[in-house]
Protein backbone atom coordinates (compact mmCIF):
# COMPACT_ATOMS: atom_id res chain seq x y z
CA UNK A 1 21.95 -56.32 77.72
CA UNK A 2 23.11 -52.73 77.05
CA UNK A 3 25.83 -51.12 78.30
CA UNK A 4 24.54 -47.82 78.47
CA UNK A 5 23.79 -46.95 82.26
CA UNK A 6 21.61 -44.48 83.39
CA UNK A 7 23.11 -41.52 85.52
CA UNK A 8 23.17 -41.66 89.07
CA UNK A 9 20.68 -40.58 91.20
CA UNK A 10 23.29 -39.33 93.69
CA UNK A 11 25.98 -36.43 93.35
CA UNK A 12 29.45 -38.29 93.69
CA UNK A 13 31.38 -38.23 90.68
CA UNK A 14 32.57 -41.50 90.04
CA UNK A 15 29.77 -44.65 90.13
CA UNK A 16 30.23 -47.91 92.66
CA UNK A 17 32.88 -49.19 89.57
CA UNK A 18 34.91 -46.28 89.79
CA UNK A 19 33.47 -44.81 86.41
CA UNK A 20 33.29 -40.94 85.64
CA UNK A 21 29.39 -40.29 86.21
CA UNK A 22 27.26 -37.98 86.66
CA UNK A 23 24.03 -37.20 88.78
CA UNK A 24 20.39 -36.84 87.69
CA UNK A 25 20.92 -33.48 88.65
CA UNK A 26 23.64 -32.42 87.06
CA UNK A 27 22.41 -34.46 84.00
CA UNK A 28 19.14 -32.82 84.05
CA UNK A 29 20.81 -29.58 84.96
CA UNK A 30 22.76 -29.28 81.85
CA UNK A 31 19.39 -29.84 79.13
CA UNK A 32 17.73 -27.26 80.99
CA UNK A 33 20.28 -24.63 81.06
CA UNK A 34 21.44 -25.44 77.45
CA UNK A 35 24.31 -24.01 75.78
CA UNK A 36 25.08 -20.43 76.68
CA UNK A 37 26.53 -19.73 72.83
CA UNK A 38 29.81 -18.93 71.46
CA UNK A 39 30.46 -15.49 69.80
CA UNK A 40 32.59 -15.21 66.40
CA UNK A 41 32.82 -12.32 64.29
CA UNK A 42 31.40 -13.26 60.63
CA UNK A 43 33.76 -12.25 57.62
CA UNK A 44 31.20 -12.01 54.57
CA UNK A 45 32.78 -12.37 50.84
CA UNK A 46 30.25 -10.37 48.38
CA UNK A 47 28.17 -8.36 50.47
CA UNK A 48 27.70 -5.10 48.66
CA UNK A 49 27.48 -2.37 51.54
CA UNK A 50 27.59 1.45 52.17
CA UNK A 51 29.17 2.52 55.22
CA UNK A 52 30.57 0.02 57.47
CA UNK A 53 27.44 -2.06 58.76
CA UNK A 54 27.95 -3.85 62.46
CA UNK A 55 27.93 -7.81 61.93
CA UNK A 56 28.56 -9.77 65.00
CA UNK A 57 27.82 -13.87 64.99
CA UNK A 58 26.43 -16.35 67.76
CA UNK A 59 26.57 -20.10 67.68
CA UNK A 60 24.89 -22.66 69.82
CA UNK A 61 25.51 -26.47 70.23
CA UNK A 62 21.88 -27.92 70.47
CA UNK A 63 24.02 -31.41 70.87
CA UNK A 64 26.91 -32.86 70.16
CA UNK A 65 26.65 -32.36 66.24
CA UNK A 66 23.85 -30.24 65.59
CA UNK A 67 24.33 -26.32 65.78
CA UNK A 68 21.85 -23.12 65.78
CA UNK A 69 24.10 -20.05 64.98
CA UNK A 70 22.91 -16.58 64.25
CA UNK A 71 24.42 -13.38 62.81
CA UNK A 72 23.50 -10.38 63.17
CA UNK A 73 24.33 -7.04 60.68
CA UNK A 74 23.21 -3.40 61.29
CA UNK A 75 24.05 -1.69 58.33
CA UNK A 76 25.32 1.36 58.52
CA UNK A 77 23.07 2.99 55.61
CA UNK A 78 22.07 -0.08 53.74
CA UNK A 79 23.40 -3.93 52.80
CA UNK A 80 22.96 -6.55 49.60
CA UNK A 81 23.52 -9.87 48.86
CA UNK A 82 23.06 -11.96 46.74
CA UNK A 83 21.99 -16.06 46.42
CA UNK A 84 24.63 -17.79 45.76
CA UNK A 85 27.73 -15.85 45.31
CA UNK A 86 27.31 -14.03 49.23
CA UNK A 87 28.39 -16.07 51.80
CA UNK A 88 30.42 -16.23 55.24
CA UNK A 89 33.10 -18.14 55.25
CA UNK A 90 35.23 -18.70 58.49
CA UNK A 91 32.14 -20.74 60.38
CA UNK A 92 34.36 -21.94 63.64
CA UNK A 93 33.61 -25.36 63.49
CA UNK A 94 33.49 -27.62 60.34
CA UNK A 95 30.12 -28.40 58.91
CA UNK A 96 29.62 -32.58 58.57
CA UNK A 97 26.45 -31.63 56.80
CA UNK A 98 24.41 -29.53 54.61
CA UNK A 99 21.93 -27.30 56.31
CA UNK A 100 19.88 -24.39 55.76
CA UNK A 101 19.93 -20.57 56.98
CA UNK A 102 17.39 -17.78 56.38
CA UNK A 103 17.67 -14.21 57.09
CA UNK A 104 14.92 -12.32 58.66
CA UNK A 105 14.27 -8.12 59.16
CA UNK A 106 11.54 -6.08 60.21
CA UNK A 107 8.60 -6.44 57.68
CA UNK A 108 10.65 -7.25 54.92
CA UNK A 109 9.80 -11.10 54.94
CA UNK A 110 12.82 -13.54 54.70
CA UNK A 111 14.37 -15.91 52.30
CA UNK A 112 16.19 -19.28 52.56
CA UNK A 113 20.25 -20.00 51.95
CA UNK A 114 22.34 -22.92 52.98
CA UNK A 115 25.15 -24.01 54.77
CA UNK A 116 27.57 -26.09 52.50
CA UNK A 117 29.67 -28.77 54.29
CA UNK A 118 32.38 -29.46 51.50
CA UNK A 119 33.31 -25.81 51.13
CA UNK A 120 32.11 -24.71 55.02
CA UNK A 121 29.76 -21.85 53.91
CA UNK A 122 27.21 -20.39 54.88
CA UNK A 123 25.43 -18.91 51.63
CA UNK A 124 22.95 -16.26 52.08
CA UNK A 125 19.73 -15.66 50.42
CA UNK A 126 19.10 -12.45 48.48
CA UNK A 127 18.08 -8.95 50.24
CA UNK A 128 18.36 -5.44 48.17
CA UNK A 129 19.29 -2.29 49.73
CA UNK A 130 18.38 -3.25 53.51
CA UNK A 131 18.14 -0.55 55.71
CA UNK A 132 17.33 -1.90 59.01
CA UNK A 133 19.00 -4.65 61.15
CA UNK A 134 18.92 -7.98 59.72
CA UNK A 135 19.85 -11.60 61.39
CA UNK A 136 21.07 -14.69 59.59
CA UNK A 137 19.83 -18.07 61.29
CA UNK A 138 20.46 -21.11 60.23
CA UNK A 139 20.89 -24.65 61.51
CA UNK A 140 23.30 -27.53 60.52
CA UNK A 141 25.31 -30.61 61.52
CA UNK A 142 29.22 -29.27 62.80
CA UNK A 143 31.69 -30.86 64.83
């Protein structure tokens, strides 16, 4: 016998045992709406830029330990990084596992990086002298 219980099909919020519950509704409620995300403002180490580009970052819990974030730059005239020595490095949570990114602009194609739980980086793949808006997704295990 498991002592997992289902959620109530009613709204109260404690069960006939006087245990915090939930209703199907609410339950049901909460997948469908999902997370609404978290903003954070990326600070890159290495990225080789001219002007001041606009980087803003978004991160969303999928569940308990598994996150989708996103970051988005605008350069100002044009951005570089490169593979393995660019990275962001004040993620708000703290990684519990690898996990991989890949940044993505216009018709430029996209490459992959990774997210490094002992040093809680995200390392960015290579782009040269990027003129248009670029985003940064990636998705990894964080608590």
């Amino acid at each position: 016998m498991s002592n997992v219980r289902p959620a109530p099909i009613y709204d109260p919020i404690a069960d006939e045992e006087s245990r915090a519950s939930r209703s199907w509704i609410l339950f049901f409620n909460g997948i469908f709406e999902g997370d609404t995300g978290t903003s954070w403002t990326p600070t890159f180490v290495n990225l080789t830029q001219t002007g001041t580009p606009t980087i803003t970052g978004y991160y969303y819990r999928i569940t308990r330990r598994l996150v989708y974030f996103r970051v988005d730059i605008t350069p100002a005239t044009n951005t570089s990084a490169t593979a393995g020595s660019t990275y962001i490095d004040n993620f708000p949570l703290v990684f519990s596992g690898n996990g991989i990114c890949f940044a993505v602009t216009g018709n430029l194609g996209d490459g992959p990086g990774m997210v490094a739980a002992a040093t809680n980086r995200i390392y960015v793949p290579t782009w040269t002298t990027v003129t248009v808006p670029l985003s940064v997704i990636g998705i990894c295990e964080a608590g």
